[in-house]
N, C-alpha and C. Protein backbone atom coordinates (compact mmCIF):
# COMPACT_ATOMS: atom_id res chain seq x y z
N UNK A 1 -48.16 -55.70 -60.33
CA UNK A 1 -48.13 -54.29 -60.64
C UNK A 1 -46.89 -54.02 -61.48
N UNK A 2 -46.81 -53.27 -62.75
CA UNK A 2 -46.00 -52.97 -63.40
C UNK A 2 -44.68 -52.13 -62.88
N UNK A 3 -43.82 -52.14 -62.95
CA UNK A 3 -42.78 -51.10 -62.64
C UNK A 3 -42.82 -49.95 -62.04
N UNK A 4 -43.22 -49.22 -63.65
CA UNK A 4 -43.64 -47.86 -64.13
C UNK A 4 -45.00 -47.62 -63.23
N UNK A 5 -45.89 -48.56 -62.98
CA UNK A 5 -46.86 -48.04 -61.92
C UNK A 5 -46.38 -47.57 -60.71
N UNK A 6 -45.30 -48.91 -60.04
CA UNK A 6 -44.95 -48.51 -58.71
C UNK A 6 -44.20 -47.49 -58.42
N UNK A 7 -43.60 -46.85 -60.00
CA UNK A 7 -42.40 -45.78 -60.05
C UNK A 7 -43.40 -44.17 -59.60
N UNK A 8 -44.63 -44.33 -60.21
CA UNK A 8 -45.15 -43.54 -60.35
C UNK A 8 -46.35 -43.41 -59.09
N UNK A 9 -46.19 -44.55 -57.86
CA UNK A 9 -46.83 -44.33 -56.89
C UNK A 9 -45.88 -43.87 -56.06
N UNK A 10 -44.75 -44.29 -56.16
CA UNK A 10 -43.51 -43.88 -55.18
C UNK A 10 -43.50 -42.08 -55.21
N UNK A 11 -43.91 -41.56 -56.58
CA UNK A 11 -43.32 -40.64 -56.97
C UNK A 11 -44.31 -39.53 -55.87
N UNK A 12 -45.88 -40.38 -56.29
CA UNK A 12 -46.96 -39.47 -55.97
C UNK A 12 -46.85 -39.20 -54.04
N UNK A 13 -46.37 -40.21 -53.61
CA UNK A 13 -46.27 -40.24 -52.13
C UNK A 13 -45.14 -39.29 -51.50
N UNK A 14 -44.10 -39.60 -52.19
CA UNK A 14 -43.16 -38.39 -52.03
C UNK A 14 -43.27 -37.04 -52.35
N UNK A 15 -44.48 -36.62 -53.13
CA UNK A 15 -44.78 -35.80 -53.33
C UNK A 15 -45.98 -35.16 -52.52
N UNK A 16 -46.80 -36.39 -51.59
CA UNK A 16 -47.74 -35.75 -50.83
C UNK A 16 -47.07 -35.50 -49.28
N UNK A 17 -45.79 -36.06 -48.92
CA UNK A 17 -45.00 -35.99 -48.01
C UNK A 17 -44.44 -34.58 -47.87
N UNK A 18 -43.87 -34.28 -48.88
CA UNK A 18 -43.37 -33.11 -49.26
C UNK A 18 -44.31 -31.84 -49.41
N UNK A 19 -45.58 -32.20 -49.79
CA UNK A 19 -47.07 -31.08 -49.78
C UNK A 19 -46.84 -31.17 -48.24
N UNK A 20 -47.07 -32.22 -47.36
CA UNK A 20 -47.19 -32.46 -46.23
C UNK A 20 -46.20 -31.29 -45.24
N UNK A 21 -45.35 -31.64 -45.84
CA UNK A 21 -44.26 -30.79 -44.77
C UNK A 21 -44.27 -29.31 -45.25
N UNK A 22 -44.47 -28.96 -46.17
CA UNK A 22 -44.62 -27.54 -46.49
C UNK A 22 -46.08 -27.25 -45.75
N UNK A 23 -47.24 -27.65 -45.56
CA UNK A 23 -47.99 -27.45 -45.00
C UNK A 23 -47.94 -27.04 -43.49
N UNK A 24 -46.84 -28.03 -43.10
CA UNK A 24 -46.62 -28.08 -41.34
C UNK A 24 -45.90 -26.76 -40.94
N UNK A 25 -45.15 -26.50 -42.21
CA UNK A 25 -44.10 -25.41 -41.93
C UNK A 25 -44.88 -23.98 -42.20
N UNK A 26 -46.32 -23.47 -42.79
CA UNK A 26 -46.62 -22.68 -42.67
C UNK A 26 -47.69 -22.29 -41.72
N UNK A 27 -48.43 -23.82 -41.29
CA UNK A 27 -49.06 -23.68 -40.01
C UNK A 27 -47.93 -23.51 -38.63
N UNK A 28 -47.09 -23.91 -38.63
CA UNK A 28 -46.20 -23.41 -37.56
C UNK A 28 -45.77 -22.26 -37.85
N UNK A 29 -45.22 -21.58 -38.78
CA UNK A 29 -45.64 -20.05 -38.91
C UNK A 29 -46.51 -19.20 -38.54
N UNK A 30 -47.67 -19.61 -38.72
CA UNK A 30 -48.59 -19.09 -37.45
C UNK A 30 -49.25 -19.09 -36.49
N UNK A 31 -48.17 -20.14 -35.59
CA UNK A 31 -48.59 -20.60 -34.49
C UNK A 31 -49.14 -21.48 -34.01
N UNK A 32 -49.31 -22.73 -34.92
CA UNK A 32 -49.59 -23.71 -34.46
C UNK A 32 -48.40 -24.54 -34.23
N UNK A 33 -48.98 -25.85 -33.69
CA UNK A 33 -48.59 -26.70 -32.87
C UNK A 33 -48.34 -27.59 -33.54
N UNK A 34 -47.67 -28.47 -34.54
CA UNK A 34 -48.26 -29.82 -35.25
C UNK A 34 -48.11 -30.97 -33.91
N UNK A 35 -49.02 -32.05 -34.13
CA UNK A 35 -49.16 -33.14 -33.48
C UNK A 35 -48.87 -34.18 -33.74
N UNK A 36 -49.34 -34.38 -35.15
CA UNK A 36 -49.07 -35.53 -35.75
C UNK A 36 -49.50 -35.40 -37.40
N UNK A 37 -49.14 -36.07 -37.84
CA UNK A 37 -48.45 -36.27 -39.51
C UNK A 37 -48.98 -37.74 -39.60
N UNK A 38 -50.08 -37.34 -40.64
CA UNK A 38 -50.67 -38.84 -40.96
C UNK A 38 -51.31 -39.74 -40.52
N UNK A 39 -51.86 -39.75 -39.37
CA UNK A 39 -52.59 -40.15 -37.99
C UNK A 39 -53.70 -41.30 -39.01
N UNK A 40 -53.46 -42.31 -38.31
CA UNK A 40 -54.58 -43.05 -39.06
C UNK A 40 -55.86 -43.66 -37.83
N UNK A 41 -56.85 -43.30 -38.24
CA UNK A 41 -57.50 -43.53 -37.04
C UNK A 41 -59.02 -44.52 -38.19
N UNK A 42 -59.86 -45.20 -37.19
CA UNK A 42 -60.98 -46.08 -37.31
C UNK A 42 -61.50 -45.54 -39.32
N UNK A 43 -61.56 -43.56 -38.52
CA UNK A 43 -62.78 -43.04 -39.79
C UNK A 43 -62.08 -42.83 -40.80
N UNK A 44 -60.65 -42.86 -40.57
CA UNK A 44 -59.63 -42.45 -41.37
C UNK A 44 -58.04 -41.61 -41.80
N UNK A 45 -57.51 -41.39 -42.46
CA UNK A 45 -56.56 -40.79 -42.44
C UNK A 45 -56.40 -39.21 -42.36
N UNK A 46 -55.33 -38.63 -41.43
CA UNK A 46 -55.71 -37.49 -41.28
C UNK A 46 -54.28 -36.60 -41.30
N UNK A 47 -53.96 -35.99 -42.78
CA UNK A 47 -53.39 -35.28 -43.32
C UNK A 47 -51.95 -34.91 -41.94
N UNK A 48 -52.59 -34.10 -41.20
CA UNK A 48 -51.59 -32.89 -40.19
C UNK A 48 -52.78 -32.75 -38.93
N UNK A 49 -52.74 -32.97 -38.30
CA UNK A 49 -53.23 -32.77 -36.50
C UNK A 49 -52.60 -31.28 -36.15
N UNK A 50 -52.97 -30.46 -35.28
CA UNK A 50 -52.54 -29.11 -35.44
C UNK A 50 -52.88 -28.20 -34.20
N UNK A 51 -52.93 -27.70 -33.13
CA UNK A 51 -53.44 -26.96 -32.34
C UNK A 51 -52.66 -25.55 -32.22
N UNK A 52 -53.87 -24.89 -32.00
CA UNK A 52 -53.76 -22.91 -32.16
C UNK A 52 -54.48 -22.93 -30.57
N UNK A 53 -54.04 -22.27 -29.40
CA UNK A 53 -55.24 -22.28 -28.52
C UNK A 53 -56.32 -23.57 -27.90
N UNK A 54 -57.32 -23.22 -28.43
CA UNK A 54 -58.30 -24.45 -27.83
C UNK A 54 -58.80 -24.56 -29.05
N UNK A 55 -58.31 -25.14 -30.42
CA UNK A 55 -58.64 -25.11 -31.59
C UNK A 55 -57.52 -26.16 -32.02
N UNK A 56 -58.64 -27.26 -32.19
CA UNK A 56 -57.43 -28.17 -32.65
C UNK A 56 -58.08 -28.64 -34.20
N UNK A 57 -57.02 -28.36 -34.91
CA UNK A 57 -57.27 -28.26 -36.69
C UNK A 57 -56.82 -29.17 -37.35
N UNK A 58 -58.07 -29.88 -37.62
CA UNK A 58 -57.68 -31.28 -38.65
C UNK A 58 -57.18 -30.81 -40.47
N UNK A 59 -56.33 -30.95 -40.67
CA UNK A 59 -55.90 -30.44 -41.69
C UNK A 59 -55.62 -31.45 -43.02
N UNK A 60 -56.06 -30.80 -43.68
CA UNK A 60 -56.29 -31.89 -45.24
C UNK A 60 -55.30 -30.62 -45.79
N UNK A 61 -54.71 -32.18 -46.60
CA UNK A 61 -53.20 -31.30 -47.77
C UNK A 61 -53.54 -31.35 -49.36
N UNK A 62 -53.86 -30.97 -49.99
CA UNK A 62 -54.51 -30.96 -51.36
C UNK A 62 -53.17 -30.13 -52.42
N UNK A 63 -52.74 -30.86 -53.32
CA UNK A 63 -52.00 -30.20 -54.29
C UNK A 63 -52.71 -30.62 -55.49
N UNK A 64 -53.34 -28.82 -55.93
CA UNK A 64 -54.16 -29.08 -57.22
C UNK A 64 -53.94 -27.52 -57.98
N UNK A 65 -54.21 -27.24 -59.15
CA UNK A 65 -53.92 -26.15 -59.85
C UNK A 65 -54.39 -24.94 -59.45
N UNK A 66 -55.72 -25.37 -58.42
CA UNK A 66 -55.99 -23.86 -57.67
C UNK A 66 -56.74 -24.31 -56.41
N UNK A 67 -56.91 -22.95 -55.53
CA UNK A 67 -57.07 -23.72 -54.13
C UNK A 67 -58.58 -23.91 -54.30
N UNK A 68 -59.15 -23.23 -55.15
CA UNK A 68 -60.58 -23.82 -55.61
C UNK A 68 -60.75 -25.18 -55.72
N UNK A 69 -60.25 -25.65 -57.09
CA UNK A 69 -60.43 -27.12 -57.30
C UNK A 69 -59.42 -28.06 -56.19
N UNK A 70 -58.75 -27.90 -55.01
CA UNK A 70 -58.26 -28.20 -53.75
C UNK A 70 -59.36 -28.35 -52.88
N UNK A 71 -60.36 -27.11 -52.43
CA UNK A 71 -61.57 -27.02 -51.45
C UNK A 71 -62.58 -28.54 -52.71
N UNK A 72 -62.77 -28.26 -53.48
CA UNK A 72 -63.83 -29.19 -54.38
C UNK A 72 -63.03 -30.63 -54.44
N UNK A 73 -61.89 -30.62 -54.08
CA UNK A 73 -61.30 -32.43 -54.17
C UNK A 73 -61.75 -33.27 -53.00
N UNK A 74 -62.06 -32.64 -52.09
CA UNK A 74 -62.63 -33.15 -50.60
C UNK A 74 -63.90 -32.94 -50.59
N UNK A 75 -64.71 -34.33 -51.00
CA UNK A 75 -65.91 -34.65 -50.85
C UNK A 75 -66.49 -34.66 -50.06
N UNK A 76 -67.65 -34.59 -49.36
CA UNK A 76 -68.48 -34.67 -48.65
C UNK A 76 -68.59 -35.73 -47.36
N UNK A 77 -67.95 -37.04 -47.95
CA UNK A 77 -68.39 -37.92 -46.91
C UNK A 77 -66.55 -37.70 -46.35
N UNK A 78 -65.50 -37.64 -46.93
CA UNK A 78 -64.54 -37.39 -46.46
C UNK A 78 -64.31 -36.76 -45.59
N UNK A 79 -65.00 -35.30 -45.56
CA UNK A 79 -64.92 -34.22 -44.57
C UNK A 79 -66.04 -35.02 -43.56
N UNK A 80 -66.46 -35.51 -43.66
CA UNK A 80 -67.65 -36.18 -42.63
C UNK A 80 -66.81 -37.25 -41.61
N UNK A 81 -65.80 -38.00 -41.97
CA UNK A 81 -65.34 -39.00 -41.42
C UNK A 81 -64.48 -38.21 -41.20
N UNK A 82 -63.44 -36.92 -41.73
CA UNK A 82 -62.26 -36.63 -41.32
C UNK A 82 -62.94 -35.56 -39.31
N UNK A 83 -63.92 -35.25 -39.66
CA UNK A 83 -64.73 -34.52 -38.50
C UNK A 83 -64.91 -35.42 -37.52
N UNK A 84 -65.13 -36.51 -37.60
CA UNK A 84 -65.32 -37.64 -36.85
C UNK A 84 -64.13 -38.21 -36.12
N UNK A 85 -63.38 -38.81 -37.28
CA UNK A 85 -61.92 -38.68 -36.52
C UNK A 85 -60.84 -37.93 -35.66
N UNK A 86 -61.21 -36.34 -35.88
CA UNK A 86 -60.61 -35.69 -35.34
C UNK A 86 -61.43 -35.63 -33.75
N UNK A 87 -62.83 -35.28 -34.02
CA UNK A 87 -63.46 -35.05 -32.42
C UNK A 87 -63.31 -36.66 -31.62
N UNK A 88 -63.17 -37.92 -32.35
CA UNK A 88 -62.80 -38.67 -31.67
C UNK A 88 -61.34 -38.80 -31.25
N UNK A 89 -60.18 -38.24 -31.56
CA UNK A 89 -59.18 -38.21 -31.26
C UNK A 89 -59.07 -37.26 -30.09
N UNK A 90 -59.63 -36.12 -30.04
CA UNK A 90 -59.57 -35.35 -29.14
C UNK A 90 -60.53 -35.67 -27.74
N UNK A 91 -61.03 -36.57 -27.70
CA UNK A 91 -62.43 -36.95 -26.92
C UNK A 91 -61.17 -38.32 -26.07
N UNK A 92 -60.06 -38.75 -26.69
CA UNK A 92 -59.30 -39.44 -26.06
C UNK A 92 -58.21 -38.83 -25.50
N UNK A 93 -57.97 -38.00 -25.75
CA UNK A 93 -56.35 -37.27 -25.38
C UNK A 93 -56.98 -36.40 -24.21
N UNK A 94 -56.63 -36.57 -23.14
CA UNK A 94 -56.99 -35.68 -21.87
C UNK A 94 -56.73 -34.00 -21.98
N UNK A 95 -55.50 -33.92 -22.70
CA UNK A 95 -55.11 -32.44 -23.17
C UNK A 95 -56.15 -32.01 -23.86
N UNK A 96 -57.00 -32.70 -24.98
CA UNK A 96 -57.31 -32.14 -25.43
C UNK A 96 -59.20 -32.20 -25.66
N UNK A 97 -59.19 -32.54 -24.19
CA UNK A 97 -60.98 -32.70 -23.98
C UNK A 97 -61.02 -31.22 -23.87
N UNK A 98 -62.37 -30.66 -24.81
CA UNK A 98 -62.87 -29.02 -24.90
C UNK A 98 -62.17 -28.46 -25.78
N UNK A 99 -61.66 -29.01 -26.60
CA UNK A 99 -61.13 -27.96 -27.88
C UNK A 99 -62.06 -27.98 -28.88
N UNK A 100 -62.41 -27.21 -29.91
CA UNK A 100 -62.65 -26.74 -30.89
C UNK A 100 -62.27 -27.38 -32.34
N UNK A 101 -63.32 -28.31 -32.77
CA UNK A 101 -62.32 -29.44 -33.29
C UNK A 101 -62.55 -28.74 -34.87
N UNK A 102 -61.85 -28.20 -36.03
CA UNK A 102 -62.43 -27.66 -36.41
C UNK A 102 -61.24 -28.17 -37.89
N UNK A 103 -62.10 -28.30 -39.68
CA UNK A 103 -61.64 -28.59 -40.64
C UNK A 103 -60.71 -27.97 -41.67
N UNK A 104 -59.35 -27.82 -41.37
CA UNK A 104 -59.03 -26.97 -42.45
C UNK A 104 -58.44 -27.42 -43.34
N UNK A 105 -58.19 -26.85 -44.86
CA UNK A 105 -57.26 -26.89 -46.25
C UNK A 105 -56.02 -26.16 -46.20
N UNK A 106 -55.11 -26.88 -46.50
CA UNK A 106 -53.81 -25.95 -47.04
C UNK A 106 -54.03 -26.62 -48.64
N UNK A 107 -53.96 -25.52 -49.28
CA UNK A 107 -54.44 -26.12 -50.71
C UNK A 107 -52.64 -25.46 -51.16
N UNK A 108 -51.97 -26.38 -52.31
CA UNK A 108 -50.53 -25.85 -52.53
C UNK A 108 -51.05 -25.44 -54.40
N UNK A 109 -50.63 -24.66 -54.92
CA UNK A 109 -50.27 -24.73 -56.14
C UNK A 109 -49.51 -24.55 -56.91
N UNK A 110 -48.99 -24.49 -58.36
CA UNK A 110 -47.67 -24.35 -58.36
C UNK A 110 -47.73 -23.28 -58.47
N UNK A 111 -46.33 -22.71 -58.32
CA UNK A 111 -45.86 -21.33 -58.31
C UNK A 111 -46.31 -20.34 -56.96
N UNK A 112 -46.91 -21.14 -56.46
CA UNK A 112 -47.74 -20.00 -55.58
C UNK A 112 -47.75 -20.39 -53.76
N UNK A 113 -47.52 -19.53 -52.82
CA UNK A 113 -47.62 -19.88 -51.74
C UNK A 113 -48.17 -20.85 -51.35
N UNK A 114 -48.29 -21.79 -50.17
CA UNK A 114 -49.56 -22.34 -49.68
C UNK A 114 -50.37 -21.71 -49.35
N UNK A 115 -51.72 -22.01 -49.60
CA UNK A 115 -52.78 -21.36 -48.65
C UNK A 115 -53.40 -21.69 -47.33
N UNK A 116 -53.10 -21.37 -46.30
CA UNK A 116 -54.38 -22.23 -45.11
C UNK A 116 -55.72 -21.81 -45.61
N UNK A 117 -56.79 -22.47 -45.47
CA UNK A 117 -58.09 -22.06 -45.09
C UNK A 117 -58.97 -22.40 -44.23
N UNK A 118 -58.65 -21.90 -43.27
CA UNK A 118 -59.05 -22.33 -41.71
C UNK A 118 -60.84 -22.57 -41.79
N UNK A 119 -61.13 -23.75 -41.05
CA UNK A 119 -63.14 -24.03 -41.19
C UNK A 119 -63.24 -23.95 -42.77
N UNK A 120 -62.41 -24.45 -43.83
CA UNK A 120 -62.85 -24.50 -45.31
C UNK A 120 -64.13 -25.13 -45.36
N UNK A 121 -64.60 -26.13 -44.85
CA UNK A 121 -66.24 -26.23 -44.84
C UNK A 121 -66.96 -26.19 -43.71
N UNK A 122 -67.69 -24.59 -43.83
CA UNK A 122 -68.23 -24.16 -42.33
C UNK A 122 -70.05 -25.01 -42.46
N UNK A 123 -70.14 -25.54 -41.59
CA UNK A 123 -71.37 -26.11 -41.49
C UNK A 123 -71.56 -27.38 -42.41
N UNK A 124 -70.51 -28.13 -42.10
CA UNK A 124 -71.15 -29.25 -43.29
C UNK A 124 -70.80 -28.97 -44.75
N UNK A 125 -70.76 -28.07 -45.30
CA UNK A 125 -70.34 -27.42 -46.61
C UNK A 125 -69.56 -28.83 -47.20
């Protein structure tokens, strides 16, 4: 791998670390819980772990020019395995048998707040 590649993967990771933690810091603004940061499980990787109540929120971090094309960067089978992972994580943690396992976006863009979007794909969407 070239240099300039690895310069420029270093760059991108520190930069989803950093989406990462601005994310954590506005879901704990409203009351959530973070759990875990990056959780890698069987179906896959999982952004921010998160609980509000009996609502535990698998959270995908997307930095894209709008929170539109953010909701459209998370494909279909992604949100399928990230749903999977999360109700299987919670199906192990005794705390958290009967929660509400449910998909959300913090989409970042520049200049502009984060957004949460709590259930960003309701039904499969």
């Amino acid at each position: 791998m070239s240099q300039a590649r690895s310069q420029r993967g270093g760059a991108a990771r520190l930069s989803g670390r950093r989406a990462e933690i601005w994310a954590a810091l506005v879901l704990m603004l409203r009351g959530y819980r973070i759990l875990g940061f990056r959780l890698k499980t069987p179906q896959g990787e999982i952004d921010l772990l998160a609980l509000k109540g009996r609502v535990l929120a698998v959270v995908e971090v997307k930095r894209r020019a709008t929170a539109q094309a953010a909701l459209e960067a998370v494909r279909t089978e992604q949100r399928e395995r990230l749903r999977r992972a999360g109700a299987q994580l919670a199906s192990n943690r005794p705390a958290l048998r009967g929660v509400t396992v449910r998909l959300d976006l913090i989409a970042l863009s520049p200049g502009k707040w984060p957004r949460h979007i709590p259930d960003a794909w309701p039904d499969g969407y």
